[in-house]
C-alpha atoms as a PDB file:
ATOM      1  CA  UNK A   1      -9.569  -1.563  19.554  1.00  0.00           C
ATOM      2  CA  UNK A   2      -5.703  -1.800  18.950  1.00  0.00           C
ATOM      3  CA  UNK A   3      -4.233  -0.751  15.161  1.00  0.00           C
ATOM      4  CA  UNK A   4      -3.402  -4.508  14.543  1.00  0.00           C
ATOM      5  CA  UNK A   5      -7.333  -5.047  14.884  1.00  0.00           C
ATOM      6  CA  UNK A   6      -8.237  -1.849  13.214  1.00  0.00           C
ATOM      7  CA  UNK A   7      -6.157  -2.964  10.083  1.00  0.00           C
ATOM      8  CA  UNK A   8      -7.892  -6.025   9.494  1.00  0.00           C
ATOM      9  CA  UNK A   9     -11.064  -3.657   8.790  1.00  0.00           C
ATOM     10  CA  UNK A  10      -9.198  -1.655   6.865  1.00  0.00           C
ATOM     11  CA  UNK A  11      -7.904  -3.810   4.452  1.00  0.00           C
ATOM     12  CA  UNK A  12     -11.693  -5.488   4.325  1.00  0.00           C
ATOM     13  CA  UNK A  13     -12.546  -2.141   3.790  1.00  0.00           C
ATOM     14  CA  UNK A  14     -10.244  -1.684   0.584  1.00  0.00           C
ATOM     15  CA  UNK A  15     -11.279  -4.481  -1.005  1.00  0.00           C
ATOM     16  CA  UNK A  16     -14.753  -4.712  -0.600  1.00  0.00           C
ATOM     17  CA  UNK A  17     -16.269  -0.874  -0.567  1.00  0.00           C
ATOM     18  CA  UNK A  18     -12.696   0.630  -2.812  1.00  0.00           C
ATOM     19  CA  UNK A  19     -12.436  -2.310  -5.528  1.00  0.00           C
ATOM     20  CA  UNK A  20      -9.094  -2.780  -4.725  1.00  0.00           C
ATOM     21  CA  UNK A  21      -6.852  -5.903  -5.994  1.00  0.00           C
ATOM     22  CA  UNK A  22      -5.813  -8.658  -4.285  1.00  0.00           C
ATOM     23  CA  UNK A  23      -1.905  -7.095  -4.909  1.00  0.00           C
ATOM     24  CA  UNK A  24      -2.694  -3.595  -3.895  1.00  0.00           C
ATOM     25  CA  UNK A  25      -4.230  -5.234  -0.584  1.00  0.00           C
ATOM     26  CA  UNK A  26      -1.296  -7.481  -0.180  1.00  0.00           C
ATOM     27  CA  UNK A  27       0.693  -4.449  -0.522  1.00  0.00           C
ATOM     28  CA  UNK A  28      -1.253  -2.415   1.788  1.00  0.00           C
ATOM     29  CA  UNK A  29      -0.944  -5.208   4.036  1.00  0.00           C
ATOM     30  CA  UNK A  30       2.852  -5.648   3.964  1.00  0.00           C
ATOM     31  CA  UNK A  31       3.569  -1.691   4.304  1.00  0.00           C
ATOM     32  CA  UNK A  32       1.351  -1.420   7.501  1.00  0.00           C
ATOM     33  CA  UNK A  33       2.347  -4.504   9.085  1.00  0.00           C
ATOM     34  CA  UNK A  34       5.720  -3.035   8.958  1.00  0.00           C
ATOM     35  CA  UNK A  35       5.158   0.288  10.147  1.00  0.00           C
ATOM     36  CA  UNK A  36       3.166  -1.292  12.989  1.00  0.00           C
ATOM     37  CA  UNK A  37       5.898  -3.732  13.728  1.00  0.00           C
ATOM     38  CA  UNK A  38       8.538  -0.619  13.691  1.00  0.00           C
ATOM     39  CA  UNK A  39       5.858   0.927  15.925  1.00  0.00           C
ATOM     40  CA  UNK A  40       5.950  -1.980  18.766  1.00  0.00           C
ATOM     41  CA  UNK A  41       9.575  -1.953  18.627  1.00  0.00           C
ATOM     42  CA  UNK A  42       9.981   1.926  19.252  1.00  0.00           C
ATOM     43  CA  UNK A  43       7.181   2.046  22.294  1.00  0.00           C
ATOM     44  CA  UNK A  44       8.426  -1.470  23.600  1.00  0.00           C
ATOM     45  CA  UNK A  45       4.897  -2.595  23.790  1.00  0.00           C
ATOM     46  CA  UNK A  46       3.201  -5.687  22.213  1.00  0.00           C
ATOM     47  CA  UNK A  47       0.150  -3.379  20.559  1.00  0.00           C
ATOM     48  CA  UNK A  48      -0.268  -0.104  19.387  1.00  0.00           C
ATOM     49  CA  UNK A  49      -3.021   1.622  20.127  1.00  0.00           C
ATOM     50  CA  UNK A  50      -4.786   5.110  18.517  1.00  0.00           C
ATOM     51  CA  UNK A  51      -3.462   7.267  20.885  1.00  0.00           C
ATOM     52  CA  UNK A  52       0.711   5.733  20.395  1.00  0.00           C
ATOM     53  CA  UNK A  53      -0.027   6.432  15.927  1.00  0.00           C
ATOM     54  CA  UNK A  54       1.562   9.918  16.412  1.00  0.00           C
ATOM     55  CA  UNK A  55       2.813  12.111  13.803  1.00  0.00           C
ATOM     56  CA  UNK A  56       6.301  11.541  15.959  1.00  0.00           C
ATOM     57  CA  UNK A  57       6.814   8.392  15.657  1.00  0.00           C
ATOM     58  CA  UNK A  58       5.552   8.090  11.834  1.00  0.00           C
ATOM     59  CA  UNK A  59       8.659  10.757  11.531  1.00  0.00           C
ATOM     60  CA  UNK A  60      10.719   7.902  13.232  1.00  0.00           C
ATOM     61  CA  UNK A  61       9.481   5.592  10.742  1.00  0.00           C
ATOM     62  CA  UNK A  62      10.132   7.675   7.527  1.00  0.00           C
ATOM     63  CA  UNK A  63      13.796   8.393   9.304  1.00  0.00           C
ATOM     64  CA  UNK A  64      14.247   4.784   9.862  1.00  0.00           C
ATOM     65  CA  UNK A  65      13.219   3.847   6.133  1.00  0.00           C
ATOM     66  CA  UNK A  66      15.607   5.755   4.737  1.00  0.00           C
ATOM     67  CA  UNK A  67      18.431   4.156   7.460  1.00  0.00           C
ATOM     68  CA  UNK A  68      17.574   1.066   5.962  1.00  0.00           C
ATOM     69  CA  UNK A  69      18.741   2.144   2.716  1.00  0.00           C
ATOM     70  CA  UNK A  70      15.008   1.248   1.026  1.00  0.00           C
ATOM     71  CA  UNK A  71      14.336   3.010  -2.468  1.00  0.00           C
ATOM     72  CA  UNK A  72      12.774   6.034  -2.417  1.00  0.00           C
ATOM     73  CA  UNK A  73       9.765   4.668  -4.491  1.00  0.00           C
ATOM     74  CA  UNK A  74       8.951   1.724  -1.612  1.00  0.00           C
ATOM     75  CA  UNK A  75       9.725   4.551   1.215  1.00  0.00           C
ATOM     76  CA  UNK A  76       6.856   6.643  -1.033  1.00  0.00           C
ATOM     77  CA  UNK A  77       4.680   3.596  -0.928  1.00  0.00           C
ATOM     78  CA  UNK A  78       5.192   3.264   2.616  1.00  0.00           C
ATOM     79  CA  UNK A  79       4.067   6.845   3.533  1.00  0.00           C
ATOM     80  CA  UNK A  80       1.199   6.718   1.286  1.00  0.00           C
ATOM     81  CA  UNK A  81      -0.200   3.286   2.550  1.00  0.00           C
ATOM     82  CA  UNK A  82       0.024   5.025   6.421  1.00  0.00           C
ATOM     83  CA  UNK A  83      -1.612   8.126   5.061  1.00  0.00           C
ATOM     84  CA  UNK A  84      -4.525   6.225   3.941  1.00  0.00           C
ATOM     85  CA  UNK A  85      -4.880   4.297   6.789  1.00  0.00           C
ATOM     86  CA  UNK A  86      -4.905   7.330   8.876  1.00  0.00           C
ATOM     87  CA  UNK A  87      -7.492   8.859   6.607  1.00  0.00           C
ATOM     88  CA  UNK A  88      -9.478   5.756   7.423  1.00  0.00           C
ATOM     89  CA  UNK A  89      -8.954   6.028  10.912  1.00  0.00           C
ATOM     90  CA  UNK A  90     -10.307   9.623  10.988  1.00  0.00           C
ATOM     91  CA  UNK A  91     -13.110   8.432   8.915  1.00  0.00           C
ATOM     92  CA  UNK A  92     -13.920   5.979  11.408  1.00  0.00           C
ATOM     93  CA  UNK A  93     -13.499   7.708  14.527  1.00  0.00           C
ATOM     94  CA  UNK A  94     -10.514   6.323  15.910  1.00  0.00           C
ATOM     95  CA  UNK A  95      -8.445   9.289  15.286  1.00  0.00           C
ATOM     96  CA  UNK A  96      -9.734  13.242  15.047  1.00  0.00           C
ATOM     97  CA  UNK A  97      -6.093  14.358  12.855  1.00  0.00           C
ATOM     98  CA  UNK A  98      -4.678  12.150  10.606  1.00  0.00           C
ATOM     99  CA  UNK A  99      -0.966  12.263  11.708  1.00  0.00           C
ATOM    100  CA  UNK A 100       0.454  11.129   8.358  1.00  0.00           C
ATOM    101  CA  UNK A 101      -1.158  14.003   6.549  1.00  0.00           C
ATOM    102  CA  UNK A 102       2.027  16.695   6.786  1.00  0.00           C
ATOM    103  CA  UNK A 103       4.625  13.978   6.230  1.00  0.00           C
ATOM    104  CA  UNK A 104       6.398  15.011   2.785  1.00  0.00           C
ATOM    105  CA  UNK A 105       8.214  11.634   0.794  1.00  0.00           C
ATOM    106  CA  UNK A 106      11.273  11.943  -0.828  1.00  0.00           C
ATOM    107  CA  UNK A 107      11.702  13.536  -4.009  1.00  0.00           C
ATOM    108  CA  UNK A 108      11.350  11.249  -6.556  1.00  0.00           C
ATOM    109  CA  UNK A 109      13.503  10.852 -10.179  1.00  0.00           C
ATOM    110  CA  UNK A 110      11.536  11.570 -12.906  1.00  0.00           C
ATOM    111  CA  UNK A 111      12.339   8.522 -15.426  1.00  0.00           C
ATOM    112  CA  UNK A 112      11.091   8.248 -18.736  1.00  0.00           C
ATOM    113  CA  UNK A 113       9.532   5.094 -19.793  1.00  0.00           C
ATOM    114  CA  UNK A 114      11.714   3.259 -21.594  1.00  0.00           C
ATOM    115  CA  UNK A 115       9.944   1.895 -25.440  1.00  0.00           C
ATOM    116  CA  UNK A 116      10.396  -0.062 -28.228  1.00  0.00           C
ATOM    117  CA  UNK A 117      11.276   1.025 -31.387  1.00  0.00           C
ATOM    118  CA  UNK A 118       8.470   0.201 -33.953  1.00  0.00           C
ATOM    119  CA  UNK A 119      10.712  -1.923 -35.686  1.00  0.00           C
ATOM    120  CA  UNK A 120      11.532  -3.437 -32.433  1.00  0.00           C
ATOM    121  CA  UNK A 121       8.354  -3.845 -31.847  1.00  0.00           C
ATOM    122  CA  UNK A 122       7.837  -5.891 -35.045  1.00  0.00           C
ATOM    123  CA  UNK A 123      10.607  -8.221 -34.439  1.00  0.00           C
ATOM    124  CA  UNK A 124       8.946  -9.142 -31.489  1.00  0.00           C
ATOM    125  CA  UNK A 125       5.955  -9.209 -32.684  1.00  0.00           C
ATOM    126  CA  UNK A 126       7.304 -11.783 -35.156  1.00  0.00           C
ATOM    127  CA  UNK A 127       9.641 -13.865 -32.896  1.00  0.00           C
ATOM    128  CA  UNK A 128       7.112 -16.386 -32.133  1.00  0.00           C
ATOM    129  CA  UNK A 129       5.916 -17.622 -35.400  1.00  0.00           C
ATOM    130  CA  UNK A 130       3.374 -19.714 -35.849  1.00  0.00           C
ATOM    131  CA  UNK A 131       5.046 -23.548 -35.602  1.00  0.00           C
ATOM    132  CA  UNK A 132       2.440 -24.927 -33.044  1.00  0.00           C
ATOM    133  CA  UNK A 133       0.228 -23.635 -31.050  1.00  0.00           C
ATOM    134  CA  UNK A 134       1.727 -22.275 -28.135  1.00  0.00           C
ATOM    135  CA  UNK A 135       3.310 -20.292 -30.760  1.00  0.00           C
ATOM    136  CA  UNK A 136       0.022 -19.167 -32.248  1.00  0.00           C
ATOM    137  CA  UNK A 137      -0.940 -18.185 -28.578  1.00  0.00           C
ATOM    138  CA  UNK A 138       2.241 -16.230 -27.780  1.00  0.00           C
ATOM    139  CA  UNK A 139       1.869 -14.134 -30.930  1.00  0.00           C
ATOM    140  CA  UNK A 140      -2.046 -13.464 -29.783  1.00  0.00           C
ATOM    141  CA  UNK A 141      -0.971 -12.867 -26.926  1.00  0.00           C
ATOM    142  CA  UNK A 142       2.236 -10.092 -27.773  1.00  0.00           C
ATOM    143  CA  UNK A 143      -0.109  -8.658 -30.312  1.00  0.00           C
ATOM    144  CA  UNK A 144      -2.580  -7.831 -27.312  1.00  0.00           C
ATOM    145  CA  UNK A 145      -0.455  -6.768 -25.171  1.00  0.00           C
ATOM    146  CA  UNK A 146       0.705  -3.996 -28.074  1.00  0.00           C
ATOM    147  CA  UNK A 147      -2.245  -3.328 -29.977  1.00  0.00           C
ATOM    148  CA  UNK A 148      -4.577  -2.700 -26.930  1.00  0.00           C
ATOM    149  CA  UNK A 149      -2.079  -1.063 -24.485  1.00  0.00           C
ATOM    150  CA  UNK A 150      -2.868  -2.782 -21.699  1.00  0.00           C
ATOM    151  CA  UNK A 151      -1.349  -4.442 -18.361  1.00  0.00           C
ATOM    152  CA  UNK A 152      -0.582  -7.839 -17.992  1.00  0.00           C
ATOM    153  CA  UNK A 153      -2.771  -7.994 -15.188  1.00  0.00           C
ATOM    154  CA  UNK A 154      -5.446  -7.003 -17.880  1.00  0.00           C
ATOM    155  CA  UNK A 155      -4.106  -9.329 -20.420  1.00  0.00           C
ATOM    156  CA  UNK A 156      -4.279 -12.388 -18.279  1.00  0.00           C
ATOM    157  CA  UNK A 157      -7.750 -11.227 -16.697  1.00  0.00           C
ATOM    158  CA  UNK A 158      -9.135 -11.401 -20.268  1.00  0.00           C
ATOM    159  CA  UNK A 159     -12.393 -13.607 -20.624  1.00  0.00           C
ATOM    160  CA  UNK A 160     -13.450 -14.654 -24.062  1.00  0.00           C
ATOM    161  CA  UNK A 161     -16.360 -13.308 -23.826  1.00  0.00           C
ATOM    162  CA  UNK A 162     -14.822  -9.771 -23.462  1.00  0.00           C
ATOM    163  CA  UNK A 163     -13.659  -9.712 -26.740  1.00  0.00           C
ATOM    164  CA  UNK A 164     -15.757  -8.640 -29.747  1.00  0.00           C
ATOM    165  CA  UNK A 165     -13.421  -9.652 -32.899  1.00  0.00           C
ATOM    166  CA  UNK A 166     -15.850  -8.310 -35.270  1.00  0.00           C
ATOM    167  CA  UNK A 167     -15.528  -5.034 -34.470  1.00  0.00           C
ATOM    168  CA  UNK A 168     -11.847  -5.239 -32.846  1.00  0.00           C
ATOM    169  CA  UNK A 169     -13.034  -4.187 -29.408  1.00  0.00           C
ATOM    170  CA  UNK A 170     -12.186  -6.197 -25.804  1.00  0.00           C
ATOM    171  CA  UNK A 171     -13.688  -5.076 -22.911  1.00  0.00           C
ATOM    172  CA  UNK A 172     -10.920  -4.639 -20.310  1.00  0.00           C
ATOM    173  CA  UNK A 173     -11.057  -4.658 -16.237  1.00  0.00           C
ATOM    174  CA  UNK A 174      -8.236  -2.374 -15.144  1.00  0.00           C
ATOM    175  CA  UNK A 175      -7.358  -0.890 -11.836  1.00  0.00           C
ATOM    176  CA  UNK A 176     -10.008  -0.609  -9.212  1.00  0.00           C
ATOM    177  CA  UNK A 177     -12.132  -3.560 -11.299  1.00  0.00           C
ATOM    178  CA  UNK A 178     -12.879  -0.061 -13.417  1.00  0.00           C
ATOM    179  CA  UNK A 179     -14.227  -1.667 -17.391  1.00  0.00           C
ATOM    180  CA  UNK A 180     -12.822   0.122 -20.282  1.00  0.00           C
ATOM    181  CA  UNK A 181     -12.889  -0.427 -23.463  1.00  0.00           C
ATOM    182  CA  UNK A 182      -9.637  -1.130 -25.887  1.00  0.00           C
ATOM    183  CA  UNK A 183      -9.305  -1.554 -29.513  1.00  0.00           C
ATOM    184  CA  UNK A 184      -7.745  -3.994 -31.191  1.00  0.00           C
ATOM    185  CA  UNK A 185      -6.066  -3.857 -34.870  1.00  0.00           C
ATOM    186  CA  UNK A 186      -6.408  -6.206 -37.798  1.00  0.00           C
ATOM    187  CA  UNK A 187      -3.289  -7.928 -36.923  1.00  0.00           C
ATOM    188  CA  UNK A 188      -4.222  -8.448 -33.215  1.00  0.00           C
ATOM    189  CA  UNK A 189      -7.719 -10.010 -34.401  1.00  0.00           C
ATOM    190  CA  UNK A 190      -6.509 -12.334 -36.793  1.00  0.00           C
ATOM    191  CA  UNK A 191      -3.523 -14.093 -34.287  1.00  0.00           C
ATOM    192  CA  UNK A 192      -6.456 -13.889 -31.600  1.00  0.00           C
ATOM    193  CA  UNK A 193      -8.542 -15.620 -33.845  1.00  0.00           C
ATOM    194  CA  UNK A 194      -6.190 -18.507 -34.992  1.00  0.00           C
ATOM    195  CA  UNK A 195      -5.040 -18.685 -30.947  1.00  0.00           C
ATOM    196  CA  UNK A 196      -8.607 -19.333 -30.260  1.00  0.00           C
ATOM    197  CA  UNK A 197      -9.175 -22.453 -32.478  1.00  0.00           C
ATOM    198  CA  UNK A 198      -5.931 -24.259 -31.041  1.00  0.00           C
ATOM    199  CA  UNK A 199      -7.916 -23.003 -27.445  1.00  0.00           C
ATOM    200  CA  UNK A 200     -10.404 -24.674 -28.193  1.00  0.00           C
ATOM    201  CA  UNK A 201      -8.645 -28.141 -28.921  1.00  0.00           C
ATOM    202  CA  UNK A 202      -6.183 -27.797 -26.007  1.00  0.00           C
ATOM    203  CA  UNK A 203      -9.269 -27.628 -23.582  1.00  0.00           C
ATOM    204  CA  UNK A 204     -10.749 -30.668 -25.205  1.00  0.00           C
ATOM    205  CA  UNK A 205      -7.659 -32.502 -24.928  1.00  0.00           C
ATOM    206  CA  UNK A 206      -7.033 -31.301 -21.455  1.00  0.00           C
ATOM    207  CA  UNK A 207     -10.695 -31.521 -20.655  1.00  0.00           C
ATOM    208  CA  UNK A 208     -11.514 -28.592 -18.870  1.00  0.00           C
ATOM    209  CA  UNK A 209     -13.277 -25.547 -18.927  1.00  0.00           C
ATOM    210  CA  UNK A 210     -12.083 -21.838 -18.153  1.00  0.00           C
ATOM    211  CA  UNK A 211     -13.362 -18.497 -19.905  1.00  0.00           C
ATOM    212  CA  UNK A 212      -9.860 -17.262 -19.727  1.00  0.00           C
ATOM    213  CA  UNK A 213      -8.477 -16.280 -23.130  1.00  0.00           C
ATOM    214  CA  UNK A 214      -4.873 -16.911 -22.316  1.00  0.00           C
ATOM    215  CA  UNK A 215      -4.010 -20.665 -21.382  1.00  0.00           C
ATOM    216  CA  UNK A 216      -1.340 -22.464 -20.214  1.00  0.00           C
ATOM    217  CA  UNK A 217      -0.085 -25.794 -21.652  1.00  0.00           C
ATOM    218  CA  UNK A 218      -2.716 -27.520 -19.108  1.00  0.00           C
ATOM    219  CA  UNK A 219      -5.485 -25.769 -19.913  1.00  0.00           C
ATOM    220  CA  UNK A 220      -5.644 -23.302 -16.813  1.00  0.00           C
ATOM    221  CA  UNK A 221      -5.531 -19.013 -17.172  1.00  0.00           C
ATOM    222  CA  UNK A 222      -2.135 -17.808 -17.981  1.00  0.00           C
ATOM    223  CA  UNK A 223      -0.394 -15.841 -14.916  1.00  0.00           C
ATOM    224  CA  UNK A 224       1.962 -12.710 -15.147  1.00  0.00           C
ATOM    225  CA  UNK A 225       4.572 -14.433 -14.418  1.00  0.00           C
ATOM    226  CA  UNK A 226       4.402 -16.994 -17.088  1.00  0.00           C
ATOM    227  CA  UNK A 227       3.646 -14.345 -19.628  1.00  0.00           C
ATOM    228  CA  UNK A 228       6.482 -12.439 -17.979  1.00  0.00           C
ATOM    229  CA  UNK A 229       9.056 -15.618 -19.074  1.00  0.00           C
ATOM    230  CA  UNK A 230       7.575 -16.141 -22.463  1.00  0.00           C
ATOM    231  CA  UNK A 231       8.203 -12.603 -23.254  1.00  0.00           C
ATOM    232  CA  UNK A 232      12.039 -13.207 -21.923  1.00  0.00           C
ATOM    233  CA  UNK A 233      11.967 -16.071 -24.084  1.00  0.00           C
ATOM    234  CA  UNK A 234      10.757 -14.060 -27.346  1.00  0.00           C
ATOM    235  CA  UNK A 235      13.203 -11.062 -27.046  1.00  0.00           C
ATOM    236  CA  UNK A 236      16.048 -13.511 -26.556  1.00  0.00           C
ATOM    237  CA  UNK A 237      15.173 -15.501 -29.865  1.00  0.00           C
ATOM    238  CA  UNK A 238      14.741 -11.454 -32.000  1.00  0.00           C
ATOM    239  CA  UNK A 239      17.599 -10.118 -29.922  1.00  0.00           C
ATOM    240  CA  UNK A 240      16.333  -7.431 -28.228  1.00  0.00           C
ATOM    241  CA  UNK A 241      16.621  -5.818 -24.729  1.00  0.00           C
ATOM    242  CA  UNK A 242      16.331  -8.285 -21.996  1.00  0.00           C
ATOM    243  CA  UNK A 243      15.325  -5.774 -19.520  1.00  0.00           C
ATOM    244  CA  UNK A 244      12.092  -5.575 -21.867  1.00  0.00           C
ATOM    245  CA  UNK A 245       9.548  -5.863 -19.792  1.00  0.00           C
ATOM    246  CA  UNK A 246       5.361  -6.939 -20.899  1.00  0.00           C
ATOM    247  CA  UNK A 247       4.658  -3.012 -19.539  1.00  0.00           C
ATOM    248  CA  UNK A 248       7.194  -2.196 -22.134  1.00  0.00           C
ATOM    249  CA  UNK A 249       4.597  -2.756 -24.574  1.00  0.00           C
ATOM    250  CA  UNK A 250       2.180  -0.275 -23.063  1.00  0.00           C
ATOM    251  CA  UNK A 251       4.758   2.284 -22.729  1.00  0.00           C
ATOM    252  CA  UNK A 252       5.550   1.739 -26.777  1.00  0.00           C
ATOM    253  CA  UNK A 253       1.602   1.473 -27.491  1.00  0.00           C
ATOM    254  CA  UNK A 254       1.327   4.749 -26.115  1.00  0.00           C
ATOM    255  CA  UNK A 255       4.409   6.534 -27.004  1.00  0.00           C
ATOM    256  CA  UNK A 256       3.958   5.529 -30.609  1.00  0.00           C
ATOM    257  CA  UNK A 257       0.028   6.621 -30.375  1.00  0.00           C
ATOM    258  CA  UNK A 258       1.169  10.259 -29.837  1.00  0.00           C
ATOM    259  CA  UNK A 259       4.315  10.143 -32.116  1.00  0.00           C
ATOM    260  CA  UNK A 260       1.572   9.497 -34.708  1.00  0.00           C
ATOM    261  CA  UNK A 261      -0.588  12.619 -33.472  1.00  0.00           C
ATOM    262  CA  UNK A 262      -2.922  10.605 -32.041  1.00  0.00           C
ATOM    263  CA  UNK A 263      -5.537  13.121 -29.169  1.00  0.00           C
ATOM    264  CA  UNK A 264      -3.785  12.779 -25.661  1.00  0.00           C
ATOM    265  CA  UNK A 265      -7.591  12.379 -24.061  1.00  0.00           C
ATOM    266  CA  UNK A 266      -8.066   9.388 -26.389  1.00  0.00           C
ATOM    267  CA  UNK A 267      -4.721   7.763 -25.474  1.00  0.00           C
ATOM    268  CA  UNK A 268      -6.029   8.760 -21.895  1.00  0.00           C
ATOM    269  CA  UNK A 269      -8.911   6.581 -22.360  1.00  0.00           C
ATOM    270  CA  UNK A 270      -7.616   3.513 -24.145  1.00  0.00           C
ATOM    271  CA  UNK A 271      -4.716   3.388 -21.344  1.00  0.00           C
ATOM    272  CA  UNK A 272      -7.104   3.537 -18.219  1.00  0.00           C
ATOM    273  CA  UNK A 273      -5.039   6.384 -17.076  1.00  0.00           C
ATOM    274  CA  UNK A 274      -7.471   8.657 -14.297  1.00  0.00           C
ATOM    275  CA  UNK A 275      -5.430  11.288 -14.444  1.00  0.00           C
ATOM    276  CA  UNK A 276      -3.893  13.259 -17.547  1.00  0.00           C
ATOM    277  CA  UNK A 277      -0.951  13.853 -15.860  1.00  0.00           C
ATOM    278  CA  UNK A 278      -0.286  10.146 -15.849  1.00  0.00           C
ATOM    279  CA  UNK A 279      -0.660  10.166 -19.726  1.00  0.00           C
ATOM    280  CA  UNK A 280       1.307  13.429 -20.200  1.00  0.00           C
ATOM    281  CA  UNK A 281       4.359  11.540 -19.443  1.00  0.00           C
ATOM    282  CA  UNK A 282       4.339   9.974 -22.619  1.00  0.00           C
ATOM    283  CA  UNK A 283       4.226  13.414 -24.094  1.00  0.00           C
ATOM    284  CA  UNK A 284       8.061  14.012 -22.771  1.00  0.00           C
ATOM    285  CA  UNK A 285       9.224  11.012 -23.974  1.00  0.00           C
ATOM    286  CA  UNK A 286       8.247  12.271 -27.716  1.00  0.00           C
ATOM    287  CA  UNK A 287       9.632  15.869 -27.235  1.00  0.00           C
ATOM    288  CA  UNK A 288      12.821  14.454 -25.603  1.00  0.00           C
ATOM    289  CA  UNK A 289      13.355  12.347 -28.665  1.00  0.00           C
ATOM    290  CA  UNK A 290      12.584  15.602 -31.385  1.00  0.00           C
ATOM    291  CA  UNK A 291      15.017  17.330 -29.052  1.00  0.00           C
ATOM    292  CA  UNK A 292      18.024  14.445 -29.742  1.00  0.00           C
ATOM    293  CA  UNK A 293      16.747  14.374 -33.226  1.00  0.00           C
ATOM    294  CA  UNK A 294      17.212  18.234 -33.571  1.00  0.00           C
ATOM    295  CA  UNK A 295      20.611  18.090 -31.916  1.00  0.00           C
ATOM    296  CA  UNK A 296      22.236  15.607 -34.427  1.00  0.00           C
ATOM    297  CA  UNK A 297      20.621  17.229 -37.452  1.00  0.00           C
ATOM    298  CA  UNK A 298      20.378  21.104 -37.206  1.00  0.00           C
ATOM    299  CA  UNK A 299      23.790  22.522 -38.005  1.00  0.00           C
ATOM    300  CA  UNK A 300      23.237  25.069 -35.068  1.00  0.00           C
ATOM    301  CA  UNK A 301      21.763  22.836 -32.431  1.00  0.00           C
END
């Protein structure tokens, strides 16, 4: 078989035996079909077969990346989605090395997240108001978003039925279809329960049905994107940072966690996070602000 017929199993076999997402598929997809388009160009031929996927030419294709002037997190992307597929390929036979394995990426810039404020946080939280009832849902919705942690992927994924108000918990499918659970705070549960009485009118106006929890003006499941503009929308109206983005919120949810002294494992777990060292880098964000904070107040910093 060529690699253009070997990658349609591939990606059948990330999303049916790994869990993955419809995005991280599509993204697998797009990084492959590149590097096997770069690949046909190179050897002049019209397929590539196992014995052309060389750790030579996936050199050439790193080299070329970087020609092209792509950011060194998509050129990481890119070498990680052919190292995978060449750990598939050994897997299934095709290949006996993987020839991706010894390929280093490019050093990548440590950023810190960037976070609200808490205060900023609570003019947000109050820019929507509660006028109507896509105002009701917006603040239900921003209140999630912040009170849980989680991704908008999450936050539009939400079914009603994952939600037990009662005892402010929502069941959450993260990354890799992975269930977690998230808490949510008095404030969260009481917009989520006034958003879900003006849910249930707007369906029986609109007449449909949907267990999303999140709905759009016709009745249908919110998408990131829309929640994406409504946040835009919000942070216009209490003057904050434009650049804001609905991650933002997790990034504050968990940065404020640990200012508080909240356990880093428990954080950990309410983010989704596999890894600690994932977590940890909300750890620098709080010793990088005690470090400004020493420098303008001790007399000797």
């Amino acid at each position: 078989m060529t690699l253009e017929e070997e990658l349609a199993g591939f990606l059948q076999h990330l999303g049916l035996e790994k869990n993955a997402s419809e995005f991280t598929v599509k993204s697998y997809r797009e990084d492959l079909t590149q590097a096997l388009s770069f690949a046909r160009t190179q050897l002049n031929k019209k397929q590539i077969e196992p014995r052309d996927w060389n750790t030579r030419l996936l050199r050439s294709f790193v080299a070329w990346l970087h020609e092209q002037k792509y950011a060194k997190t998509t050129i990481a992307r890119r070498l990680a989605a052919v190292r995978s597929f060449g750990k598939y390929l050994c897997r299934a036979g095709v290949l006996e090395v993987n020839p991706a394995q010894g390929l280093r990426g490019p050093r990548q810039e440590k950023k810190l997240p960037h976070f609200l404020t808490l205060a900023d946080v609570q003019k947000l939280l109050a820019a929507p108001g509660d006028a109507d009832w896509a105002a009701r849902r917006d603040r239900a919705m921003l209140e999630t978003l912040y009170s849980a942690g989680l991704r908008v992927s999450e936050l539009v994924g939400l079914d009603v039925l994952s939600l037990d108000l009662n005892d402010g918990v929502v069941t959450v499918r993260g990354k890799g279809k992975k269930e977690r659970l998230a808490l949510l705070g008095p404030e969260a549960v009481t917009a989520i329960r006034a958003w879900l009485d003006d849910r249930t009118q707007l369906l029986n106006q609109t007449n449909k049905h949907t267990d999303a929890v999140f709905l759009n003006n016709k009745g249908g499941r919110l998408t990131t994107r829309s929640v994406g503009r409504l946040l835009a929308k919000h942070l216009s109206a209490a003057g904050l940072d434009p650049r804001t983005s609905p991650h933002t919120l997790r990034h504050s949810f968990a940065t404020h966690m640990l200012d508080a002294g909240a356990d880093i494992r428990g954080v950990q777990e309410l983010l989704g996070h596999k890894s600690l060292a994932t977590t940890q880098v909300y750890t620098h964000v709080t010793t990088q602000r005690l470090q400004d904070s020493y420098k303008k107040a001790h007399p000797r910093s």
